[in-house]
Protein backbone atom coordinates (compact mmCIF):
# COMPACT_ATOMS: atom_id res chain seq x y z
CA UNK A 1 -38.20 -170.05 86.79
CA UNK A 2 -38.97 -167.41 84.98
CA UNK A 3 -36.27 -163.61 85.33
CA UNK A 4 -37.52 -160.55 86.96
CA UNK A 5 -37.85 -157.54 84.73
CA UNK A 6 -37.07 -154.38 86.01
CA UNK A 7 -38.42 -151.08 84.34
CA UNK A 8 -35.97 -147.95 83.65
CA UNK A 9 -36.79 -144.76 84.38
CA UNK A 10 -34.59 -143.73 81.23
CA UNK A 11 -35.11 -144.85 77.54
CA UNK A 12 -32.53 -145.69 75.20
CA UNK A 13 -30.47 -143.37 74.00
CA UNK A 14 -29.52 -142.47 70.49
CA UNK A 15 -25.97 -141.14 69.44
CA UNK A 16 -26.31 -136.85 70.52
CA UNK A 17 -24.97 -136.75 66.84
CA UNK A 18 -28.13 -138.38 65.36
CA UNK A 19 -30.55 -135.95 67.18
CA UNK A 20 -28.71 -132.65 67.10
CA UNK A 21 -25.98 -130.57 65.74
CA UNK A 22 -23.61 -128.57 67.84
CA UNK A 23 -23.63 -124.49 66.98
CA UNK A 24 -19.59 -124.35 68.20
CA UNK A 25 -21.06 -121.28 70.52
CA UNK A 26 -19.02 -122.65 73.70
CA UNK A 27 -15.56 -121.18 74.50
CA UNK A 28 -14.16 -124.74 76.60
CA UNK A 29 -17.32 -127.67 75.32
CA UNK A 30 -15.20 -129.95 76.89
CA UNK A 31 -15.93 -128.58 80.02
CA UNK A 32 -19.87 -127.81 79.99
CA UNK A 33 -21.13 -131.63 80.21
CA UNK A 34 -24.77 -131.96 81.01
CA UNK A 35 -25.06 -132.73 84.49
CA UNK A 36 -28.33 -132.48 85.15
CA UNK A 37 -29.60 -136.28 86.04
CA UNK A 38 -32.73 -138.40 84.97
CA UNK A 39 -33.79 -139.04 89.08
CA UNK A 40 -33.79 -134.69 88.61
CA UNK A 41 -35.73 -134.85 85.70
CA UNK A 42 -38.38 -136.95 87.46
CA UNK A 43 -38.88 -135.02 90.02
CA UNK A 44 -39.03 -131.93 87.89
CA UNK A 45 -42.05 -133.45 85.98
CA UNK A 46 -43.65 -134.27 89.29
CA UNK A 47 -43.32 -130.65 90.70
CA UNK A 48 -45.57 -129.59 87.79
CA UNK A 49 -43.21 -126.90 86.18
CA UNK A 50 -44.76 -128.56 83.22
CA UNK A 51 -47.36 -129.49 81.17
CA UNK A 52 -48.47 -133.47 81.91
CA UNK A 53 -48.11 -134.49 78.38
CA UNK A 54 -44.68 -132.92 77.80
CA UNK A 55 -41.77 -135.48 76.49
CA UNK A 56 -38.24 -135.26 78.27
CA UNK A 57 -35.10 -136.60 77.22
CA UNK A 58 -33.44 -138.99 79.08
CA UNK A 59 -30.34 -137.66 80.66
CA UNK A 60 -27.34 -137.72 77.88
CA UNK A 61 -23.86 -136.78 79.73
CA UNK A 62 -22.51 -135.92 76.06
CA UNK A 63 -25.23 -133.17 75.26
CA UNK A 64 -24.14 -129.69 75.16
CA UNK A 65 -26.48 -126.67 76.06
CA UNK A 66 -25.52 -125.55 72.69
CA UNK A 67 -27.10 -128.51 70.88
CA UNK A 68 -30.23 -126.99 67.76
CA UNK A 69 -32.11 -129.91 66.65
CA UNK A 70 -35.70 -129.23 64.70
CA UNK A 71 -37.53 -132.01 67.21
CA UNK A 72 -35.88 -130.75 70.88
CA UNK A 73 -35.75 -127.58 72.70
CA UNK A 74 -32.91 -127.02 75.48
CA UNK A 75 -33.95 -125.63 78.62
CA UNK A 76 -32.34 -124.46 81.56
CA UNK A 77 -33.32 -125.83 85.24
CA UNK A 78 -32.39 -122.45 86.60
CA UNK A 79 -35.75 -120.88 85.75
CA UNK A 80 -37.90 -123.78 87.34
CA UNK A 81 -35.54 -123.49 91.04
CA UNK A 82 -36.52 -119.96 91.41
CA UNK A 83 -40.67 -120.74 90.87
CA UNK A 84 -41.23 -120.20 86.99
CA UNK A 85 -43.43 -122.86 85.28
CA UNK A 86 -43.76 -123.22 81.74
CA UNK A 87 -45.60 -122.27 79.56
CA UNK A 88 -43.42 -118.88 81.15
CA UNK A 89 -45.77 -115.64 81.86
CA UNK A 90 -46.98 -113.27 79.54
CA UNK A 91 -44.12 -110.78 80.89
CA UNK A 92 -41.71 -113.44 80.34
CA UNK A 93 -42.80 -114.85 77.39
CA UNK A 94 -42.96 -111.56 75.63
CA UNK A 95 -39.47 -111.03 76.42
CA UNK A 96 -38.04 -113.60 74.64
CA UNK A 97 -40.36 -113.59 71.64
CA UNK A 98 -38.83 -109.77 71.28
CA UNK A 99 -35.36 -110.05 72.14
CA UNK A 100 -35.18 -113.98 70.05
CA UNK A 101 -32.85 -115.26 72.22
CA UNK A 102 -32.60 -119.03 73.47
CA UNK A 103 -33.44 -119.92 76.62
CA UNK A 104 -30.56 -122.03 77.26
CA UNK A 105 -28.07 -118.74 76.18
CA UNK A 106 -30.02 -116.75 78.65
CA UNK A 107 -27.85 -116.16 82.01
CA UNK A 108 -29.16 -116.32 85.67
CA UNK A 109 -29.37 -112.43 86.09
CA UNK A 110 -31.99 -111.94 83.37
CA UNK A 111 -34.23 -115.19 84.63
CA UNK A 112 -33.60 -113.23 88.21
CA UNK A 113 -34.89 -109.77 86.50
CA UNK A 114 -37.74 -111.10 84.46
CA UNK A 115 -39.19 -113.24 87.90
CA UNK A 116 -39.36 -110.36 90.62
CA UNK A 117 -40.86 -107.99 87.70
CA UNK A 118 -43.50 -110.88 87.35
CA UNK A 119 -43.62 -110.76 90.85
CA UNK A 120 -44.12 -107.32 91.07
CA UNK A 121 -46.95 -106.76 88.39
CA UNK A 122 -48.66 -109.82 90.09
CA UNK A 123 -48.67 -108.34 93.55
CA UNK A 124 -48.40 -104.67 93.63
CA UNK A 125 -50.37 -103.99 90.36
CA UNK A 126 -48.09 -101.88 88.48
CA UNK A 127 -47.84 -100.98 84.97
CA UNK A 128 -44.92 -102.27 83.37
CA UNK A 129 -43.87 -103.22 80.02
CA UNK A 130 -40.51 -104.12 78.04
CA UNK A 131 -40.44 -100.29 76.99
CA UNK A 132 -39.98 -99.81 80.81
CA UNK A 133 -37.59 -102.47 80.67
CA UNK A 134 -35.63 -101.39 77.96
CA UNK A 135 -35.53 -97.75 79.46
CA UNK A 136 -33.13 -98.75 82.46
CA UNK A 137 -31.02 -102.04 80.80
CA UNK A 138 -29.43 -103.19 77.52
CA UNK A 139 -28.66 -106.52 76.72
CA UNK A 140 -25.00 -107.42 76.22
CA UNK A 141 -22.61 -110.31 75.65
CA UNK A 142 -21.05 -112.02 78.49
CA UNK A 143 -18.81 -114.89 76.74
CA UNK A 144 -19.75 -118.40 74.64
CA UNK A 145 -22.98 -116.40 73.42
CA UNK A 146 -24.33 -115.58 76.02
CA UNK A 147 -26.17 -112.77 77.81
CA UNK A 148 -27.52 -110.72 80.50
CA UNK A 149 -29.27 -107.68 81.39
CA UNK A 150 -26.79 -104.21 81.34
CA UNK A 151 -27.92 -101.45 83.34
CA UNK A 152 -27.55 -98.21 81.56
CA UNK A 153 -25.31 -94.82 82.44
CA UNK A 154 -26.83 -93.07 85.25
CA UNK A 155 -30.16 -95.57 85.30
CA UNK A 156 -31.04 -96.90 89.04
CA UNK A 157 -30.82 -100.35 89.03
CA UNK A 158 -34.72 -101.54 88.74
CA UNK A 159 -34.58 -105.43 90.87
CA UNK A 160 -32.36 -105.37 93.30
CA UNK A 161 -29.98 -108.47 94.18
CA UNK A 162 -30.16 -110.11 90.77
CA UNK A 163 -26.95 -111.11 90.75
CA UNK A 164 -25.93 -113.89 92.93
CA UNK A 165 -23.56 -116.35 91.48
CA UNK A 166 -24.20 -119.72 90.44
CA UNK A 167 -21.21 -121.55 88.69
CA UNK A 168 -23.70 -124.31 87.94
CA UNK A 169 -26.28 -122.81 86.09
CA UNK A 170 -24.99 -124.00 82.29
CA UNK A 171 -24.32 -127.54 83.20
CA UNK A 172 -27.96 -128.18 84.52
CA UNK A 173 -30.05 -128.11 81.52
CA UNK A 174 -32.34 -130.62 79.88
CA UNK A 175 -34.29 -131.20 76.59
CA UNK A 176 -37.82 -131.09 75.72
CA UNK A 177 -39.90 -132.29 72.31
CA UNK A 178 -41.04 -129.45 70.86
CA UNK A 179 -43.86 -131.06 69.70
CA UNK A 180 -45.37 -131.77 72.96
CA UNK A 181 -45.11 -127.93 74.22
CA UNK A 182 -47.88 -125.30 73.57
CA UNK A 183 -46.44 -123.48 70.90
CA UNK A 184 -43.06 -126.01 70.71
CA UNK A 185 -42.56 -125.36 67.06
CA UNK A 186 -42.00 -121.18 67.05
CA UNK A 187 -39.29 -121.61 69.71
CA UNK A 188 -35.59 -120.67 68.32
CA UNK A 189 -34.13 -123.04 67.05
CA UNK A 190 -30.39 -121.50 67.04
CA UNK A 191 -28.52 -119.07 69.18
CA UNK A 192 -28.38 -115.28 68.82
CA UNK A 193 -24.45 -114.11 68.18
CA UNK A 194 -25.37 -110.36 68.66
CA UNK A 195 -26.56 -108.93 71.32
CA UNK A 196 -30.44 -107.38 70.40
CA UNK A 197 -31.27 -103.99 70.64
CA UNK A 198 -33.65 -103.92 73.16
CA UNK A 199 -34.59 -100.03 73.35
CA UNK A 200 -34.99 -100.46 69.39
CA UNK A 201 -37.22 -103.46 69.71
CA UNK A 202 -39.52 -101.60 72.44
CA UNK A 203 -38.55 -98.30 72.10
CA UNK A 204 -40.10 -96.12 75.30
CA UNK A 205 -42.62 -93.34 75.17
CA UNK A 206 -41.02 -90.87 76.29
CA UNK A 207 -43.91 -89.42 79.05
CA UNK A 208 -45.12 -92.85 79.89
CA UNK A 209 -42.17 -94.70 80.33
CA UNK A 210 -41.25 -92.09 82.70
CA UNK A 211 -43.99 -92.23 84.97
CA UNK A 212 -44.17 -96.31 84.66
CA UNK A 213 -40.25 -96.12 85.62
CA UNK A 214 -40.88 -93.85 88.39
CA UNK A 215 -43.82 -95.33 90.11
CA UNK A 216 -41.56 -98.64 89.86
CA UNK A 217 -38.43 -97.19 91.74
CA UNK A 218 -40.72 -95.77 94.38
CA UNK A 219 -41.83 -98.69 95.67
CA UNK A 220 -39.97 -100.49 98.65
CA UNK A 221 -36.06 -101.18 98.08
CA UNK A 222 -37.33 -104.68 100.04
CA UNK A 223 -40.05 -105.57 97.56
CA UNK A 224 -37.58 -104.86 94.68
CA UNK A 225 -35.12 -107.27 95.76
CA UNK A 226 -34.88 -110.93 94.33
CA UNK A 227 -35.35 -113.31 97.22
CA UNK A 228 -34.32 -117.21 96.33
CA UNK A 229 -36.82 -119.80 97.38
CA UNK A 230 -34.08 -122.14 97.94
CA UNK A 231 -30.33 -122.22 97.99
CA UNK A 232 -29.86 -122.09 93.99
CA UNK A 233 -27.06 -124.03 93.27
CA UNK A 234 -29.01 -126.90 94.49
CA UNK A 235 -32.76 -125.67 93.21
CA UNK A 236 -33.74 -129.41 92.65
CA UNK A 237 -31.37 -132.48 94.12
CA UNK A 238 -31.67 -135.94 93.31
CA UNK A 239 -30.08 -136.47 96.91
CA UNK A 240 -32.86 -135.21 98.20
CA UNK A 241 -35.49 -137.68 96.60
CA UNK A 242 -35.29 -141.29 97.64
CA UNK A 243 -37.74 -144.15 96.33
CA UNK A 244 -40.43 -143.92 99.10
CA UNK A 245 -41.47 -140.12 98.45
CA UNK A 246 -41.33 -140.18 94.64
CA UNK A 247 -44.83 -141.29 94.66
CA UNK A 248 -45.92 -139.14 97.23
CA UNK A 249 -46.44 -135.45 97.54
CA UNK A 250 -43.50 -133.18 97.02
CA UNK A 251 -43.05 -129.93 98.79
CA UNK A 252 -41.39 -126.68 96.44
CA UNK A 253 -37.62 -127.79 96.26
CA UNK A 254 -37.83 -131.18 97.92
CA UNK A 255 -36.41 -129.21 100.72
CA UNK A 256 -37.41 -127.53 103.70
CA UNK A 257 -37.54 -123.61 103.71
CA UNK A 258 -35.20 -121.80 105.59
CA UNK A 259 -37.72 -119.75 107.50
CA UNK A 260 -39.20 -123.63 108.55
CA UNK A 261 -35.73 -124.89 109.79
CA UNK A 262 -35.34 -121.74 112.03
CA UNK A 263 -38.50 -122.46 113.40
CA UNK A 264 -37.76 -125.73 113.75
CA UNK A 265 -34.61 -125.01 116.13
CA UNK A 266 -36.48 -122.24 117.35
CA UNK A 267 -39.31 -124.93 119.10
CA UNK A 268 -36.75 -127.27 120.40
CA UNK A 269 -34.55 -124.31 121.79
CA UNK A 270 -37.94 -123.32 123.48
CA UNK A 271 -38.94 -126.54 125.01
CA UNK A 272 -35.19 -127.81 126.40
CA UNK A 273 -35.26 -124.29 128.32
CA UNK A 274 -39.04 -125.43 129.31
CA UNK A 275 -37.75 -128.45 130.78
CA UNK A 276 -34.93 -127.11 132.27
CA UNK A 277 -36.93 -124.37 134.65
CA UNK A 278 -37.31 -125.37 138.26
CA UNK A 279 -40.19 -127.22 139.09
CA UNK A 280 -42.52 -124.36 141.88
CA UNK A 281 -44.56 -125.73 144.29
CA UNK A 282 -47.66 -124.44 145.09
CA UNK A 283 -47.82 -122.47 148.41
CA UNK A 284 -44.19 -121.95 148.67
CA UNK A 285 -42.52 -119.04 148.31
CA UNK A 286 -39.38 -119.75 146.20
CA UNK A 287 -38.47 -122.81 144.39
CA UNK A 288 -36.58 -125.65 145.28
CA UNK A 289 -32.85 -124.35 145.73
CA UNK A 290 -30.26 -126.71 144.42
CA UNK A 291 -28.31 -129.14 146.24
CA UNK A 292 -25.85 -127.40 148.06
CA UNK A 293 -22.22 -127.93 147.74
CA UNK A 294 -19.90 -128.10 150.63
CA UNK A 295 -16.92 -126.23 151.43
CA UNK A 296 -15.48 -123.18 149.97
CA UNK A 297 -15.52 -124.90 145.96
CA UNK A 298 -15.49 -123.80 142.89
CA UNK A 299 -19.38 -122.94 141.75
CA UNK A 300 -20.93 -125.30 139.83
CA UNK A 301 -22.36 -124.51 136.73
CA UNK A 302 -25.97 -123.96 137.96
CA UNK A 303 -25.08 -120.76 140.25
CA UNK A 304 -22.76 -119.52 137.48
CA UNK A 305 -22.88 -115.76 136.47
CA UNK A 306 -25.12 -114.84 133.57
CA UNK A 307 -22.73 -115.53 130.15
CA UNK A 308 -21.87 -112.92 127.52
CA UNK A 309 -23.74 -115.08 125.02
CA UNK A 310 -26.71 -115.66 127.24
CA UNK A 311 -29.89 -114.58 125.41
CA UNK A 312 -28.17 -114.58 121.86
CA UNK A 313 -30.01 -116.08 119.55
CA UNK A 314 -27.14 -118.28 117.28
CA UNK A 315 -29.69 -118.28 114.06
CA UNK A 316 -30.14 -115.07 113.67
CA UNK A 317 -26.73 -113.76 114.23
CA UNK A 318 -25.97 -116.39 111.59
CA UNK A 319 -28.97 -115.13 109.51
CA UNK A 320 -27.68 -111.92 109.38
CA UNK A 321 -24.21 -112.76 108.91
CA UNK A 322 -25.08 -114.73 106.36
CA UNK A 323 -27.16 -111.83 104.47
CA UNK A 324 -24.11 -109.08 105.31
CA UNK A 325 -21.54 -111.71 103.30
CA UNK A 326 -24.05 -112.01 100.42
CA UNK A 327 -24.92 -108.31 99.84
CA UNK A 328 -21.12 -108.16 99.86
CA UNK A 329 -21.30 -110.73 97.44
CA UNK A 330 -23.20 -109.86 94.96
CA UNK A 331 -21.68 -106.11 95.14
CA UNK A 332 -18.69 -107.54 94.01
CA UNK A 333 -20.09 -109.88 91.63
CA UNK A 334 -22.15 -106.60 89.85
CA UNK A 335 -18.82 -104.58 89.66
CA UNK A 336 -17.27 -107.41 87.91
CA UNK A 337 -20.34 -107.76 85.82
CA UNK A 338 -20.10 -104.34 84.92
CA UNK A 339 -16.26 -103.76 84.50
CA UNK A 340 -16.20 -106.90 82.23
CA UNK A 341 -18.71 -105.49 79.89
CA UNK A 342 -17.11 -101.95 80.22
CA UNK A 343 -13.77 -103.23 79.01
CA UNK A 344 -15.11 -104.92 76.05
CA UNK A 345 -16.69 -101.40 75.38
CA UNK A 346 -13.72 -99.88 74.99
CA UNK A 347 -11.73 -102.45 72.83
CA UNK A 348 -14.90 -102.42 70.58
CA UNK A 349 -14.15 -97.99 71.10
CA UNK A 350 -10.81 -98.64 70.52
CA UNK A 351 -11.02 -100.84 67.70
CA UNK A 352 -13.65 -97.82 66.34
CA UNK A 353 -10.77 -95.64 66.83
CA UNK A 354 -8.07 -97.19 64.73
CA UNK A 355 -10.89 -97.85 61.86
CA UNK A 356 -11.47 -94.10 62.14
CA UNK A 357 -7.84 -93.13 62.15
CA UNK A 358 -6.95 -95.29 59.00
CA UNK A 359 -10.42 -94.04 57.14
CA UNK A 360 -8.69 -90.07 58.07
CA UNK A 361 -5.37 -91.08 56.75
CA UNK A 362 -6.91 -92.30 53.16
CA UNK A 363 -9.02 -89.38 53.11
CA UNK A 364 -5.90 -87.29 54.60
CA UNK A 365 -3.61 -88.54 51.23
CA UNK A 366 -7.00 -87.89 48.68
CA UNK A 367 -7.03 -84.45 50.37
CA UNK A 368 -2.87 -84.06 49.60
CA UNK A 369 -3.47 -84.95 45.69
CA UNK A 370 -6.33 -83.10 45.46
CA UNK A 371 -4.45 -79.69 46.45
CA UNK A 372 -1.40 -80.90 44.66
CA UNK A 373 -3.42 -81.38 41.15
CA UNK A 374 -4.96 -77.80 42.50
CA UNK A 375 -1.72 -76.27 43.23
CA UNK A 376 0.08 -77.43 39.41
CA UNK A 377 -3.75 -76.10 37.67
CA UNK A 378 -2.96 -72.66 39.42
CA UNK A 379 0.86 -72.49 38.59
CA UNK A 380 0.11 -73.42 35.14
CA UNK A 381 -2.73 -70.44 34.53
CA UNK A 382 -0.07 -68.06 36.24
CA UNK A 383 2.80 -68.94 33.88
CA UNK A 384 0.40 -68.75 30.63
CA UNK A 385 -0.69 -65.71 32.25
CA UNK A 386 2.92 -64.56 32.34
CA UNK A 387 4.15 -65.63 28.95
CA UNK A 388 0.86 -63.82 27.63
CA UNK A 389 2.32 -60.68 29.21
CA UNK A 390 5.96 -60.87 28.43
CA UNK A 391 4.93 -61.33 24.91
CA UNK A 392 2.81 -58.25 24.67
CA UNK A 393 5.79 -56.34 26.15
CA UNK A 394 8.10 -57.65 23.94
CA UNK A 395 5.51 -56.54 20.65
CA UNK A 396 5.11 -53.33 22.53
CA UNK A 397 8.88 -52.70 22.43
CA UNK A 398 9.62 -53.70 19.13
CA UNK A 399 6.47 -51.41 17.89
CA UNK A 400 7.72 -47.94 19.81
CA UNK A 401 11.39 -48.53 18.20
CA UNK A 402 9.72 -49.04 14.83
CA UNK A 403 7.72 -45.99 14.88
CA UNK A 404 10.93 -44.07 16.46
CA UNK A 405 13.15 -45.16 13.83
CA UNK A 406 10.30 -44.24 11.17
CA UNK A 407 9.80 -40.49 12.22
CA UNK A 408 14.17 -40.45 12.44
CA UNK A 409 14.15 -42.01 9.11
CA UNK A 410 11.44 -39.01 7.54
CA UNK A 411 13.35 -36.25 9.42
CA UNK A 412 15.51 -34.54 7.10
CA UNK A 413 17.81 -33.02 9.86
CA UNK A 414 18.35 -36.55 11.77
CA UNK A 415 21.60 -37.66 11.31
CA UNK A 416 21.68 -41.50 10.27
CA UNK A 417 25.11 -42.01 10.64
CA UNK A 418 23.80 -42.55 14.80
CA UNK A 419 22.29 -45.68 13.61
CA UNK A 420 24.59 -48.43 15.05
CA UNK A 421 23.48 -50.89 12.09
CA UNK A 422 26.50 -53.10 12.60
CA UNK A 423 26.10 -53.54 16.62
CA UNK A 424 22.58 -54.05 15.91
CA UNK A 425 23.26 -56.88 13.29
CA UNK A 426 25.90 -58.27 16.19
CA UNK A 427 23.19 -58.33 19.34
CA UNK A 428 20.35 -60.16 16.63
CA UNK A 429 23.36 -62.45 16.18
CA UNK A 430 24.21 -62.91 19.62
CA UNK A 431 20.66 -63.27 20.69
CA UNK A 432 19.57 -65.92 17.47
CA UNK A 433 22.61 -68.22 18.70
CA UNK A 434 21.60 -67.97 21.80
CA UNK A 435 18.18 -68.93 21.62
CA UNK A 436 19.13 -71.94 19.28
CA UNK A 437 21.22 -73.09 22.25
CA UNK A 438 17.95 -72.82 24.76
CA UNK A 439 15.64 -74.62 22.11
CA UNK A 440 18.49 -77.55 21.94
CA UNK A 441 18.42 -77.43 25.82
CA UNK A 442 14.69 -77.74 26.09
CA UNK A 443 14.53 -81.17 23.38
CA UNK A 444 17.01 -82.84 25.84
CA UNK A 445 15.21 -81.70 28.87
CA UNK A 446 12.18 -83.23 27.82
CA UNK A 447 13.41 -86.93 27.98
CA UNK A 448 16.52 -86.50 30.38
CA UNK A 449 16.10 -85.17 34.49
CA UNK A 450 12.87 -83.07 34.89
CA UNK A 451 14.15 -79.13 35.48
CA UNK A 452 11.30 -76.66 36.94
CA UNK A 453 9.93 -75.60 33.71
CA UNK A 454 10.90 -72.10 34.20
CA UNK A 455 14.13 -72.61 30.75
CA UNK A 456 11.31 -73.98 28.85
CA UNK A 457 9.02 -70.76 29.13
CA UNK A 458 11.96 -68.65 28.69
CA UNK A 459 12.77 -69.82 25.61
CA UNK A 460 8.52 -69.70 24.52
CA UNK A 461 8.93 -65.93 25.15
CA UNK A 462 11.73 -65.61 23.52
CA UNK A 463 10.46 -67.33 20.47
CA UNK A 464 7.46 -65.26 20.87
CA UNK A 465 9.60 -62.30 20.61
CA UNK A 466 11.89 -63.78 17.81
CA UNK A 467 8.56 -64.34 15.55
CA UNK A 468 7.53 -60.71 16.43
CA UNK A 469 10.70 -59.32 15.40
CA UNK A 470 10.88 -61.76 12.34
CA UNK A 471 7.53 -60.57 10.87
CA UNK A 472 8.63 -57.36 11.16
CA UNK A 473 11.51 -57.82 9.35
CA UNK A 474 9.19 -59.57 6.58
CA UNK A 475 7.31 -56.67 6.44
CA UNK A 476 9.90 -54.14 5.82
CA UNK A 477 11.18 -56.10 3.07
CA UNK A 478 8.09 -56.15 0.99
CA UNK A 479 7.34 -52.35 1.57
CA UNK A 480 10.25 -51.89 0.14
């Protein structure tokens, strides 16, 4: 008796270690497991998102959407729930070959942009590029390396309703072989860490981009807005797939759309109130009246009044409900977006600030030296300046009281006995002791407490004087 075989839908699987290398990108790893199962995967190659020939990876709870290897690509099964098939539209496509990010970093709101503009140019036939894009949003960091679409100061937002949130986006992802995708090879390989520069990367034209921006916002707020096919969260469910329809035709989603279920209930609402109308016979003229009920009883529920919920229709209350609670939603979700991204602004401004503020202090204490080594230069020329011209008025003095004492000394009438020779002798004295004390004063100044310099030029004027007076004292001696 020979054992039944049975055939796996998933090959073995090598150690995650042996076929990639983790970038260390995610904030909590631990808690972004792959989730995304190989019954999904299956029914994602059957829905014809991709290429026949392409290669999956079995399912690998250990694998982290962070994972680079040179022979796999990660993508994200967010893209494929909203309608996008691979390889992505030249819109699309573009995009990413710009901006060089990874699919797998790339957050819900930017697949949500990138699909209704495709939508858009597809259906209304509207010029639009990424200058157009880049004229209305920036790209910017959102946590782990990742990003979405920013919309700029006093831009109009261009999609409307982009932001819905999906907690479950980053755990659904799967791998691909590079080598069996059109183009596999050029795809990144490792995550962006900084946010690109969209409006540098396609910079608008000024009058163009204008008039492309404008015809875009004037169309309907309606056909703007980002409509989901399906419920996201759940794009494609492997409890929706059994054995029996896997080789049959599957419908978008594996689902029924919503607009079917209301019809649905919409049909068998109609016919139970069909069947429930009183049967009219023909010639008579009134229906069949109901059994009557005798005595003064309540009324039964047949000749009951007309309800205050008679003629409501439940779905689309609940239809509208439903889209009131979601606009609120996603308003809330967009200001949280944006105040997130706002308050990392200003701790990178305020960051910028304290940079700037130390830079002005350094510059602040080279500015201080610099007008201190000015200030001494200046005060240094001034008292030069002013020794210069106390020695000229000391040579000027001692000149005039030569020549005086020469004409008194060639008058015969003068009387020299007015010559105070001996008090004379006694003030040279007085003044050559003295300035031997200042000169002593000055040598021990120079390597004891620094004084203000003011002794020290003193005492050059005086010497200045002393040599004046001294030469002329040489010179009388040798005319006589």
């Amino acid at each position: 008796m020979t054992k039944k075989t049975t055939r796996s839908s998933t090959a073995s699987l090598r150690s995650p270690e042996k076929d990639f290398k983790s970038q260390n990108m995610l904030e909590h790893p631990e808690q972004e497991n792959c989730s995304f199962t190989d019954p999904e995967i299956e029914a994602l190659k059957m829905s014809g998102a991709f290429p026949p020939k392409t290669i999956f990876r079995p399912f690998d709870a250990r694998a982290k959407s962070d994972f680079t290897s040179p022979e796999w690509v990660c993508f994200p099964a967010f893209p494929f729930g909203i309608g996008y098939t691979y390889p992505f539209p030249e819109f699309t496509a573009r995009f990413f070959e710009v901006s060089g990010l990874s699919y797998a970093q790339t957050m819900p709101m930017i697949w949500r942009t990138l699909f209704k503009i495709e939508e858009i140019k597809r259906n209304q036939v509207v010029d639009f590029d990424l200058a157009e894009l880049a004229y209305a949003y920036d790209i910017r960091a959102h946590g782990s390396n990742r990003f979405l679409l920013k919309i700029k100061p006093h831009q109009p937002h261009l999609v409307l309703k982009n932001t819905q949130n999906d907690p479950y986006w980053k755990y659904r992802f799967f791998f691909v072989k590079r080598s069996s995708l059109p183009d596999g090879e050029a795809l990144p390989t490792r995550w962006l860490t900084k946010a690109p520069k969209l409006s540098e990367l396609a910079p608008p034209v000024k009058t163009l981009t204008y008039r492309r921006v404008t015809a875009f916002l004037a169309l309907d707020a309606e056909v703007r807005s980002f409509r989901p096919r399906t419920p996201e969260p759940e794009e494609i469910s492997s409890t929706n797939i059994s054995e029996t329809n896997m080789s049959g035709s599957l419908r978008s989603g594996s689902r029924f759309l919503l607009d079917e279920i209301d019809s649905r209930v919409s049909k068998k609402k109609a016919a139970k109130t069909e069947a429930e109308k009183p049967i009219e016979i023909k010639g008579a003229s009134s229906s069949i009246p109901p059994k009557p009920t005798p005595g003064k009883k309540r009324k039964s529920c047949d000749a009951a009044e007309p309800s205050m919920f008679s003629g409501m229709d439940f779905m689309e209350t609940d239809k509208k409900l439903q889209d009131v609670l979601q606009a609120g939603r996603d308003q809330l979700i967009n200001c949280y977006n944006e105040t997130l991204v706002e308050l990392h602004e200003a701790e990178r401004t305020i960051s910028d600030m304290k940079r700037m503020v130390a830079m002005r202090a350094k510059v602040t204490a080279q500015e201080k030296e610099a007008l201190k080594l000015e200030l001494e230069t200046k005060h240094a020329a001034e008292m030069e300046s002013m020794i210069e011209t106390a020695k000229d008025s000391a040579a000027l003095t001692v000149y005039e009281a030569r020549l005086k004492m020469v004409k008194e000394a060639n008058d015969p009438d003068f009387d020299r006995s007015l010559w105070k020779i001996e008090d004379w002798e006694s003030v040279v004295a007085d003044l050559k002791e003295k300035l031997a004390e200042e000169d002593t004063r000055g040598q021990a100044g120079s390597s004891g407490p620094a004084d203000d310099g003011k002794g020290k030029q003193i005492a050059v004027v005086k010497a200045g004087v002393e040599k004046v007076v001294i030469q002329d004292d040489e010179g009388d001696k040798d005319k006589a």
